[in-house]
PDB file of N, CA and C in Angstrom:
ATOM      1  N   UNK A   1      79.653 -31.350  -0.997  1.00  0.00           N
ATOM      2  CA  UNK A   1      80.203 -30.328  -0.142  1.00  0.00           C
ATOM      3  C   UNK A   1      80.248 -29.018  -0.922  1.00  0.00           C
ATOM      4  N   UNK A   2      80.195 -27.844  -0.157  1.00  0.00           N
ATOM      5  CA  UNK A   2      80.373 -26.924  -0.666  1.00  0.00           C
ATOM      6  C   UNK A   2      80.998 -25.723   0.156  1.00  0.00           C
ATOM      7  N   UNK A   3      81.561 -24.725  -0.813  1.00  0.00           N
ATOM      8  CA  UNK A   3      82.440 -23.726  -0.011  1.00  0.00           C
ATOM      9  C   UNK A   3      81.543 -22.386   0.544  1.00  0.00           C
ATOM     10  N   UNK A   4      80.289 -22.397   0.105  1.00  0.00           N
ATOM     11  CA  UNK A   4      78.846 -21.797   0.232  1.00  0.00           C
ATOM     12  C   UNK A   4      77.958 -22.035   1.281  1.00  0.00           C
ATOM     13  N   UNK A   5      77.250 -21.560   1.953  1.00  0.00           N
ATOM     14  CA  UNK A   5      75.690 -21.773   2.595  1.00  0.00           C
ATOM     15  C   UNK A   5      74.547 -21.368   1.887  1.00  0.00           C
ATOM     16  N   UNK A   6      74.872 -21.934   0.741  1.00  0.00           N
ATOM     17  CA  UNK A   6      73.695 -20.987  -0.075  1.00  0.00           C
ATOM     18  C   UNK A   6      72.761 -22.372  -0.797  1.00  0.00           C
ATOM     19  N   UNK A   7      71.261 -21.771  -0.453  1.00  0.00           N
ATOM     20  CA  UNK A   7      70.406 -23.115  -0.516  1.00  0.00           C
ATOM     21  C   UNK A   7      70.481 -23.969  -1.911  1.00  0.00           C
ATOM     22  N   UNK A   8      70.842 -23.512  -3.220  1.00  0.00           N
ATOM     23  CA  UNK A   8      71.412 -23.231  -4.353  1.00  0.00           C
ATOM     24  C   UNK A   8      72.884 -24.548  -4.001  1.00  0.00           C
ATOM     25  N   UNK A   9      73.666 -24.379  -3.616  1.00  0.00           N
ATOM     26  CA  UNK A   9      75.160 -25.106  -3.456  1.00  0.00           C
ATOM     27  C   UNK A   9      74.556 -26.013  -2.146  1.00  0.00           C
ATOM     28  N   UNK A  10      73.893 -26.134  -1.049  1.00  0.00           N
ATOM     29  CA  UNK A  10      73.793 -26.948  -0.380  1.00  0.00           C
ATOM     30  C   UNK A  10      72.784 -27.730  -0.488  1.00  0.00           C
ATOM     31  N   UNK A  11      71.535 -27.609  -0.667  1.00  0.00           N
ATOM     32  CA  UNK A  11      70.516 -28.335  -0.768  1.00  0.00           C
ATOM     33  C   UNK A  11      70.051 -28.614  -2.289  1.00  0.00           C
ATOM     34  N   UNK A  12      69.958 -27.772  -3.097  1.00  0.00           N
ATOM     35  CA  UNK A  12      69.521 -27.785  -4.377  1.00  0.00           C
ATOM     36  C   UNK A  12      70.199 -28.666  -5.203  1.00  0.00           C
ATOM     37  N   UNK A  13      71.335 -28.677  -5.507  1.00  0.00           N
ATOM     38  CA  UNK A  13      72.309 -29.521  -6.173  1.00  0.00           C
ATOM     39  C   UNK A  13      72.203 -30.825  -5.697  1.00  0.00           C
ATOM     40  N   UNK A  14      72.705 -30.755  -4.412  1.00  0.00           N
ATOM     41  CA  UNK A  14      73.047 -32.463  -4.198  1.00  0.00           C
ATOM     42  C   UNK A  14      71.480 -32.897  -4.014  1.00  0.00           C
ATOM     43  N   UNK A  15      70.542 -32.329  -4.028  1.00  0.00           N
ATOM     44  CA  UNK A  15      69.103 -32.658  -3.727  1.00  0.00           C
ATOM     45  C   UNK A  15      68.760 -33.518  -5.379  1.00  0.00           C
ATOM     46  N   UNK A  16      69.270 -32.792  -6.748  1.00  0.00           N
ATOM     47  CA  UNK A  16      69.009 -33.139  -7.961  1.00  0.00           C
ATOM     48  C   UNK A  16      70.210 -34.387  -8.061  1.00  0.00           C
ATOM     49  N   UNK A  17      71.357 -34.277  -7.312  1.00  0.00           N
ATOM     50  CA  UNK A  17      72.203 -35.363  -7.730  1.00  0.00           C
ATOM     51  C   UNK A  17      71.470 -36.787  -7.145  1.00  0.00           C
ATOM     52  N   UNK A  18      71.325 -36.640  -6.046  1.00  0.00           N
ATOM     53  CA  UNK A  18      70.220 -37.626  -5.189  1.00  0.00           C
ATOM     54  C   UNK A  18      69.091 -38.583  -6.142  1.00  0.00           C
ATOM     55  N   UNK A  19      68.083 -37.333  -6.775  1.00  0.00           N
ATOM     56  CA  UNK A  19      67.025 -37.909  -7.475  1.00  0.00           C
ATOM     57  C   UNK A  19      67.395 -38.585  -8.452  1.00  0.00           C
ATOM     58  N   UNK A  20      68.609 -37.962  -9.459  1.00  0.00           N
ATOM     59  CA  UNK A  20      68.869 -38.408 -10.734  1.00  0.00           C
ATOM     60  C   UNK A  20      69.933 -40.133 -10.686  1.00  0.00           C
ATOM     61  N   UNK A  21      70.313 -40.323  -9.172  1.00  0.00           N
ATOM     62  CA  UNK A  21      70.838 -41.449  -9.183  1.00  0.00           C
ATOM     63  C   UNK A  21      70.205 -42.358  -8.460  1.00  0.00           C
ATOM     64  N   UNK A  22      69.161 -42.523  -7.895  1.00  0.00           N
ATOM     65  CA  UNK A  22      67.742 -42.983  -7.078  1.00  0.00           C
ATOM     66  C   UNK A  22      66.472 -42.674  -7.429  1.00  0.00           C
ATOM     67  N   UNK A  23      65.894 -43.046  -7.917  1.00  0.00           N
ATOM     68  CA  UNK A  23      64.477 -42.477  -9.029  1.00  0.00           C
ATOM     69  C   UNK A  23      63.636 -42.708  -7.509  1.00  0.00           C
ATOM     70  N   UNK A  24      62.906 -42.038  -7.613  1.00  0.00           N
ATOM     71  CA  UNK A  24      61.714 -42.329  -6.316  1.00  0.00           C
ATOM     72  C   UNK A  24      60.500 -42.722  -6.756  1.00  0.00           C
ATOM     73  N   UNK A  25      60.193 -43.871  -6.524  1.00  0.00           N
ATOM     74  CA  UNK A  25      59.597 -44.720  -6.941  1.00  0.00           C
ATOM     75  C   UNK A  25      57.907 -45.009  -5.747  1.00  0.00           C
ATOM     76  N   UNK A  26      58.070 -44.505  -4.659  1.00  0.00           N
ATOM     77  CA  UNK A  26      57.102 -44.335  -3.459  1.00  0.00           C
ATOM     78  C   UNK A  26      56.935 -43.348  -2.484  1.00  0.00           C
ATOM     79  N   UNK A  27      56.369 -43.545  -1.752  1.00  0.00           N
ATOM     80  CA  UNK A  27      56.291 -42.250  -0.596  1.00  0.00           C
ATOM     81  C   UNK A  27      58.223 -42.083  -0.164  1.00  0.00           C
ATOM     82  N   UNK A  28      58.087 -40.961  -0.062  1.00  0.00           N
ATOM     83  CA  UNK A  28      59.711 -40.146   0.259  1.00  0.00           C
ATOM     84  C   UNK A  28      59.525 -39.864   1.666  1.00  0.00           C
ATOM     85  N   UNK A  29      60.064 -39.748   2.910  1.00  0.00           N
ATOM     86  CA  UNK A  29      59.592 -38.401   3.925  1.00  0.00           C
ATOM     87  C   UNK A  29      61.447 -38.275   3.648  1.00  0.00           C
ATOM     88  N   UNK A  30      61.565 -36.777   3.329  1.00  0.00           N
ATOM     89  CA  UNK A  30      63.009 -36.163   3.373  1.00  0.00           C
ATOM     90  C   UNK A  30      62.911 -35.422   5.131  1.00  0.00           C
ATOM     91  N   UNK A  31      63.237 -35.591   5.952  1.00  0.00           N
ATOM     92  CA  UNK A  31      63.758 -35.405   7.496  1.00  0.00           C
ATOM     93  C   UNK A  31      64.781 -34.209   6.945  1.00  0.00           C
ATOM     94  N   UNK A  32      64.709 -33.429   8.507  1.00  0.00           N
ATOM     95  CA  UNK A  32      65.811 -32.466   8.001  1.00  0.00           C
ATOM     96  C   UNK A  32      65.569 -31.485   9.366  1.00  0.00           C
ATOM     97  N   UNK A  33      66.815 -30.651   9.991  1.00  0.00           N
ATOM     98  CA  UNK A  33      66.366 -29.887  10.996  1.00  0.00           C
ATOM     99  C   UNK A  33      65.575 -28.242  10.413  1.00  0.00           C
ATOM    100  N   UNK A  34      65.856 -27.365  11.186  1.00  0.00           N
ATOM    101  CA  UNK A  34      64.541 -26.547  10.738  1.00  0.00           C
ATOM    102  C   UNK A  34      65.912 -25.527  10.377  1.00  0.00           C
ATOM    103  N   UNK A  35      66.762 -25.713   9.491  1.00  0.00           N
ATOM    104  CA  UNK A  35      67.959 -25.060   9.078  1.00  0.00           C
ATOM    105  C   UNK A  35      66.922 -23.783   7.786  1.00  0.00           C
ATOM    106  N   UNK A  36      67.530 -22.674   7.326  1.00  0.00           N
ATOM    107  CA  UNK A  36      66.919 -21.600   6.496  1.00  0.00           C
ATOM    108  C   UNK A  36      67.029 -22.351   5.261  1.00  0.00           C
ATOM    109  N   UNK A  37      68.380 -22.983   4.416  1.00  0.00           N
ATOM    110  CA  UNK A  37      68.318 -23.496   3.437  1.00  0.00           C
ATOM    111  C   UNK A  37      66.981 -24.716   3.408  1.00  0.00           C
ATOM    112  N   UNK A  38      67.372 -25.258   4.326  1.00  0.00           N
ATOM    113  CA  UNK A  38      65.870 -26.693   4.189  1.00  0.00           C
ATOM    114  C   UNK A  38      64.195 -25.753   4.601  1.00  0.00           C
ATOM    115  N   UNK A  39      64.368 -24.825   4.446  1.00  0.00           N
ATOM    116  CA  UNK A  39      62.602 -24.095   5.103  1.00  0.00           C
ATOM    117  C   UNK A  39      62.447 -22.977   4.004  1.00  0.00           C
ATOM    118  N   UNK A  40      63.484 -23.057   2.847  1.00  0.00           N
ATOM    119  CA  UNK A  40      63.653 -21.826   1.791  1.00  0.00           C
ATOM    120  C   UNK A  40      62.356 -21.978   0.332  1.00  0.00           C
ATOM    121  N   UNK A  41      61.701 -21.009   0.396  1.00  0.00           N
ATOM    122  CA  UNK A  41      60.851 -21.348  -0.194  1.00  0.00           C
ATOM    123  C   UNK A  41      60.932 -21.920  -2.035  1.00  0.00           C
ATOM    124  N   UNK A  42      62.305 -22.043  -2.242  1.00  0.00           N
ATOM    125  CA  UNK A  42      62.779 -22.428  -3.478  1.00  0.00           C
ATOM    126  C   UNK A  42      62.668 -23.980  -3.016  1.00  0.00           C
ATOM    127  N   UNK A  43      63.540 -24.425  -2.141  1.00  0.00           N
ATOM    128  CA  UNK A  43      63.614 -26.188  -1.668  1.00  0.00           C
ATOM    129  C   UNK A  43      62.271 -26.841  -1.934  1.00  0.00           C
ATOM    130  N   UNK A  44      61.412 -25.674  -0.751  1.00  0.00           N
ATOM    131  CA  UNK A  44      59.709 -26.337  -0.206  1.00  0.00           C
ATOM    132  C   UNK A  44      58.963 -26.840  -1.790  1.00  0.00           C
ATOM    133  N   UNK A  45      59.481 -25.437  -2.696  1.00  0.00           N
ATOM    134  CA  UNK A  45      58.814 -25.890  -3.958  1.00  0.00           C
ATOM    135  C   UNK A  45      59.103 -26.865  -4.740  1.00  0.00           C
ATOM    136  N   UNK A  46      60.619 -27.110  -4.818  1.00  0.00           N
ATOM    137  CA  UNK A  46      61.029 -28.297  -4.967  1.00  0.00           C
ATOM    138  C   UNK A  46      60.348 -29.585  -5.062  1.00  0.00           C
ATOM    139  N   UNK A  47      60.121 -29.560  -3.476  1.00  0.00           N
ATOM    140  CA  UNK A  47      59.560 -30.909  -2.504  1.00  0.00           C
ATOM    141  C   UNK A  47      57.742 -31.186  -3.337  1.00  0.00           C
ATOM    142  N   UNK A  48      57.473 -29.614  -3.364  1.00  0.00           N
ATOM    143  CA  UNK A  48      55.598 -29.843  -3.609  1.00  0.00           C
ATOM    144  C   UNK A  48      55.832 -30.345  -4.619  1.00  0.00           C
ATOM    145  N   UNK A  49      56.660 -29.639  -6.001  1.00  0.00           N
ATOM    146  CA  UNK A  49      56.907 -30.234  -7.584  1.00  0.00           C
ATOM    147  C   UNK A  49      56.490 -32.274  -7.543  1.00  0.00           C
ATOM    148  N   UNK A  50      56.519 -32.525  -6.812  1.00  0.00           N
ATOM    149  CA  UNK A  50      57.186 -33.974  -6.098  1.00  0.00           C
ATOM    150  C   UNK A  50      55.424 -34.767  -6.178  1.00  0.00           C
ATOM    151  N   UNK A  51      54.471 -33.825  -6.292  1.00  0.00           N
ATOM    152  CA  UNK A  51      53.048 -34.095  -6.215  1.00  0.00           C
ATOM    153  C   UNK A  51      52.370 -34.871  -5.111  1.00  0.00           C
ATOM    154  N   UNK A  52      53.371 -34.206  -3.853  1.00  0.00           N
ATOM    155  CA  UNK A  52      52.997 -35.384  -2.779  1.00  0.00           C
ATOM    156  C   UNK A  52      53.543 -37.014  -2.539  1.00  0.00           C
ATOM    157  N   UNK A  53      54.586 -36.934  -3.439  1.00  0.00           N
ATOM    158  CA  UNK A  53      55.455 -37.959  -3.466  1.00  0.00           C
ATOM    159  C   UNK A  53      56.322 -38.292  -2.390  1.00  0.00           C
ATOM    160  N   UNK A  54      56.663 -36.613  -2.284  1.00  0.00           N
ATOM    161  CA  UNK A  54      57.702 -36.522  -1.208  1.00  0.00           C
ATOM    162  C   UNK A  54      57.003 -35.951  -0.373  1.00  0.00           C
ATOM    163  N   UNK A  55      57.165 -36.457   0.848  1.00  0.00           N
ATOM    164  CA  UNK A  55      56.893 -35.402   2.056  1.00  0.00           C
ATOM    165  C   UNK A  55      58.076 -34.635   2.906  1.00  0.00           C
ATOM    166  N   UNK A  56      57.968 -33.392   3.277  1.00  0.00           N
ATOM    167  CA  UNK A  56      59.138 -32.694   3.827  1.00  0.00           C
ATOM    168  C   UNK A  56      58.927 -33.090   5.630  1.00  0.00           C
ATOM    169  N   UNK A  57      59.790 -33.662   6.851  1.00  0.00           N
ATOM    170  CA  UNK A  57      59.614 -33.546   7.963  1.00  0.00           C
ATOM    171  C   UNK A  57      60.936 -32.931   8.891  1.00  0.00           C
ATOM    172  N   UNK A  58      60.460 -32.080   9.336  1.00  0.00           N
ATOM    173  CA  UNK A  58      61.604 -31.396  10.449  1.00  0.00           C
ATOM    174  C   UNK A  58      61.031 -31.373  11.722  1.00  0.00           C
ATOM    175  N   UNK A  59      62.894 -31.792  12.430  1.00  0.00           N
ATOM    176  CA  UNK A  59      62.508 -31.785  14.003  1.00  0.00           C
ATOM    177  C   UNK A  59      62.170 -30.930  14.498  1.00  0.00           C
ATOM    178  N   UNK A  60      61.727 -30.495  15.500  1.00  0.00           N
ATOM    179  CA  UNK A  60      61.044 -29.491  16.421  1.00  0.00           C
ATOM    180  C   UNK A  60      62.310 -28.590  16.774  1.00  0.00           C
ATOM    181  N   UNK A  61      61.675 -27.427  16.762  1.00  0.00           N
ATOM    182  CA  UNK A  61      62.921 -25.775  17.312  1.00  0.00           C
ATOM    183  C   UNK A  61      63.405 -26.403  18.213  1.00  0.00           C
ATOM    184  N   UNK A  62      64.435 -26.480  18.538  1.00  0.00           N
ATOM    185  CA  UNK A  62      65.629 -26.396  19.825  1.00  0.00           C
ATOM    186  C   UNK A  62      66.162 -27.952  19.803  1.00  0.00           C
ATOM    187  N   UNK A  63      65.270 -28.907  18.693  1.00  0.00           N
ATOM    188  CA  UNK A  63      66.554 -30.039  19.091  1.00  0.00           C
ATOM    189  C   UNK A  63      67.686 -30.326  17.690  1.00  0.00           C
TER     190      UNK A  63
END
């Protein structure tokens, strides 16, 4: 949780707490709505770092 909306305090952090206590070991798809923090081009790079490990999928605008 955080007292922030900042992609940094919401996604970034608990995104590294995630990996470092679950090693990913196969295909990933991380789901997610089409929120600014999850579409921020710091996250996306994140995800590519990942070498195609992970795939990023978001639901469609309006649901």
């Amino acid at each position: 949780m955080s007292d922030t909306l900042t992609t940094e305090d919401t996604i970034i952090a608990p995104w590294y707490m995630a990996v470092k206590s679950n090693i990913i070991i196969g295909q990933l798809i991380f789901h997610s709505d089409r929120g600014s923090q999850y579409a921020s081009y710091i996250f996306t790079d994140i995800i590519k770092s990942y070498d195609g490990l992970v795939k990023q999928s978001m639901s469609r605008k309006g649901n």
